[in-house]
Protein backbone atom coordinates (compact mmCIF):
# COMPACT_ATOMS: atom_id res chain seq x y z
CA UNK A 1 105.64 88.51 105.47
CA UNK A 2 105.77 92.59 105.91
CA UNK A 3 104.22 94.28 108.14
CA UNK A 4 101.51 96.29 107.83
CA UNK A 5 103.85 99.25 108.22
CA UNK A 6 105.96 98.12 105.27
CA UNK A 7 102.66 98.07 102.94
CA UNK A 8 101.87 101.53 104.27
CA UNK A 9 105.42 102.87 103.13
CA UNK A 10 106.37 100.83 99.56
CA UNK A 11 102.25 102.58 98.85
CA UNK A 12 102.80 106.00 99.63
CA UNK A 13 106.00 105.61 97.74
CA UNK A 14 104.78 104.10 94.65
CA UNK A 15 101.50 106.15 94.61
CA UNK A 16 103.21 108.97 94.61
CA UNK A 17 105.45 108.38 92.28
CA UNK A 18 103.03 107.07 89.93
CA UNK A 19 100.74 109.94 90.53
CA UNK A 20 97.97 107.38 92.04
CA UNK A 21 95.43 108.80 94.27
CA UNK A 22 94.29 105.27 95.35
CA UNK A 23 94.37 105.04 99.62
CA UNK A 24 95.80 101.66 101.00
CA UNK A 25 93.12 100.25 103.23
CA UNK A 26 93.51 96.67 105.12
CA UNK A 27 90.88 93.72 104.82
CA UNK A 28 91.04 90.15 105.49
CA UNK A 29 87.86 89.96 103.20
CA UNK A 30 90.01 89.81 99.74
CA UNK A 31 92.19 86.69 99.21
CA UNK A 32 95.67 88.53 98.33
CA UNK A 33 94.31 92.12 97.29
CA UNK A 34 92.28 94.37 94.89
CA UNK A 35 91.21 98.02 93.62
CA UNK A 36 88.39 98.60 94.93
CA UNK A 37 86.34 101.54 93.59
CA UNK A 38 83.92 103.06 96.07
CA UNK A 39 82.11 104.44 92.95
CA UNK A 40 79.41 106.22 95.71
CA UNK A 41 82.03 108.15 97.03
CA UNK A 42 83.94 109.35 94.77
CA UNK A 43 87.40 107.38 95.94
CA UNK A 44 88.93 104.25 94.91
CA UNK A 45 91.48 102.41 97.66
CA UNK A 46 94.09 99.21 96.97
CA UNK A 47 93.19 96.64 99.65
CA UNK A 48 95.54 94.58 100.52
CA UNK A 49 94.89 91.56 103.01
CA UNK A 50 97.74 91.65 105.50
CA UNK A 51 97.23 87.89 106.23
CA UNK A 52 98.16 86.92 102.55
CA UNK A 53 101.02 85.07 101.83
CA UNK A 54 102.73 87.69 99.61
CA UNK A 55 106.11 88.64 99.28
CA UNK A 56 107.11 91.99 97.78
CA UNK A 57 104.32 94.84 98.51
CA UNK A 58 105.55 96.81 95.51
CA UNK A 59 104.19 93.75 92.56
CA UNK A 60 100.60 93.87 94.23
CA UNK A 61 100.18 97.36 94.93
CA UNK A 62 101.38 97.86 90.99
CA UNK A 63 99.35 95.48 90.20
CA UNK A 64 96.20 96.78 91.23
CA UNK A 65 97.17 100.36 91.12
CA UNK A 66 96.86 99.46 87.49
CA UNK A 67 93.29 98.52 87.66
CA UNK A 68 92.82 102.24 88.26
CA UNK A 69 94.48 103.33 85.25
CA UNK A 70 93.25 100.49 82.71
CA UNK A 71 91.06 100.46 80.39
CA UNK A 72 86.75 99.38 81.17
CA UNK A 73 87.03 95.81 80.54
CA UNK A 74 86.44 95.24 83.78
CA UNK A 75 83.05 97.48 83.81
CA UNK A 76 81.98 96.24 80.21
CA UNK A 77 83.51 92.55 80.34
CA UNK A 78 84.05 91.66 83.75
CA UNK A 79 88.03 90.99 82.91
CA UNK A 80 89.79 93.12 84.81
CA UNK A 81 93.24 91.47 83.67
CA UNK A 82 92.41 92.15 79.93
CA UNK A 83 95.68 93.07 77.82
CA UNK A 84 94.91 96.68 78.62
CA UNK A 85 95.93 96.14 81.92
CA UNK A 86 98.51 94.00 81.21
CA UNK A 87 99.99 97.06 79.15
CA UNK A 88 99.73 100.00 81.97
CA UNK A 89 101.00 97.34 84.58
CA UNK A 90 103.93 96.77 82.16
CA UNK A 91 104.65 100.57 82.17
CA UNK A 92 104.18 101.01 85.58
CA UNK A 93 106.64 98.47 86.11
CA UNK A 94 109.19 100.33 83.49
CA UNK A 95 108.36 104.19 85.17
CA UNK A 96 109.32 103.04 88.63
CA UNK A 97 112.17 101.07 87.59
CA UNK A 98 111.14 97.96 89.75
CA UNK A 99 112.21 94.64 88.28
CA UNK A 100 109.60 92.53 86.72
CA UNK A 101 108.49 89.48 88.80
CA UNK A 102 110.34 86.13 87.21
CA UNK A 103 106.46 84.52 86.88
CA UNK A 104 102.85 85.46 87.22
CA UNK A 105 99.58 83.81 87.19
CA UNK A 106 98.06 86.34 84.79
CA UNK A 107 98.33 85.47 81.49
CA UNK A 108 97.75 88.54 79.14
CA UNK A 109 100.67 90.47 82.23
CA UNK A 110 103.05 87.06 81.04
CA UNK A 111 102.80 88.36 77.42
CA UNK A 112 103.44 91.70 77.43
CA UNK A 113 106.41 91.61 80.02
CA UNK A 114 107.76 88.37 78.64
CA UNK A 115 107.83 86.51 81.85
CA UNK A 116 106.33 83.22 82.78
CA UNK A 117 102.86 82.44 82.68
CA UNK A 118 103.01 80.20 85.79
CA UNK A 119 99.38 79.22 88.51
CA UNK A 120 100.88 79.23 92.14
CA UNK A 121 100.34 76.44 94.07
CA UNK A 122 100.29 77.39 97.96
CA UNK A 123 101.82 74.84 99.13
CA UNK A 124 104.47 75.34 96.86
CA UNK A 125 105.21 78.77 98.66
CA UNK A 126 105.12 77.43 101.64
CA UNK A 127 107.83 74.59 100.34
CA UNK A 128 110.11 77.72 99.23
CA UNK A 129 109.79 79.86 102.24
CA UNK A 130 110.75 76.86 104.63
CA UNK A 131 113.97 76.04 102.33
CA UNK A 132 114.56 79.63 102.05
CA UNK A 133 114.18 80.02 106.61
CA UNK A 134 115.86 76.37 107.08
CA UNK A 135 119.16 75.98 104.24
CA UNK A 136 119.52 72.59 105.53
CA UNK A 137 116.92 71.51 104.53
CA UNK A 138 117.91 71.05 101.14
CA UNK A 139 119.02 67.61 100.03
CA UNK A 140 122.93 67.82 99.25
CA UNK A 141 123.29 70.96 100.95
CA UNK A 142 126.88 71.91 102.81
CA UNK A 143 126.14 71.17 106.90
């Protein structure tokens, strides 16, 4: 899992580069993450809940970095992960040169990157991290 300080650093880099003016703030109120808009204020910040089982900072901070971008489906529709969305997460993706995850759980993101449409099952994450800390554990494996 990273650290807190390893979100902090793959956001300033990305936002940066991307030209984002989105703030990183820390919640264990969201299940993974989300852009959250502060539309009284005037600012907009990518939460990110530090407790989530999640992987590689860069594909959620992209991800909702491009809720800031998108189109108003979210506003006008209520789906935020409209092909709109899909489209500026697929360039944001190609600008910063970061390698497309093999699988996501959003569909209309599966079609325009051409990667697996695929729901996560916890547990199964939890199956692939233990292989991944314990070898051994795999059946036919070399001792």
């Amino acid at each position: 899992m990273p650290t807190t300080e390893e979100w902090a650093r793959v956001h300033a880099d990305l936002t940066r580069g991307l030209r984002l003016p989105c703030k990183l703030r820390f919640s264990s109120l969201w299940k993974v993450g989300a852009h959250d808009w502060n539309c009284n204020l005037g600012k907009c910040d990518i939460v990110v809940n530090p407790f989530a089982d999640f992987r590689v900072p860069a594909h959620l901070i992209l991800h909702e970095g491009a809720h800031h971008y998108s189109c108003p489906c979210l506003f006008l529709y209520g789906k935020g992960h409209c092909r709109h969305w899909a489209r500026v997460l697929c360039d944001m993706y190609k600008e910063t040169g970061i390698a497309l995850p093999h699988a996501t759980g959003f569909k209309e993101f599966a079609r325009a990157a051409g990667i697996v449409h695929k729901i996560f099952d916890p547990s199964e994450a939890l199956q692939m991290q233990a292989i991944a800390d314990n070898p051994q554990l795999v059946e036919g494996a070399d001792a």
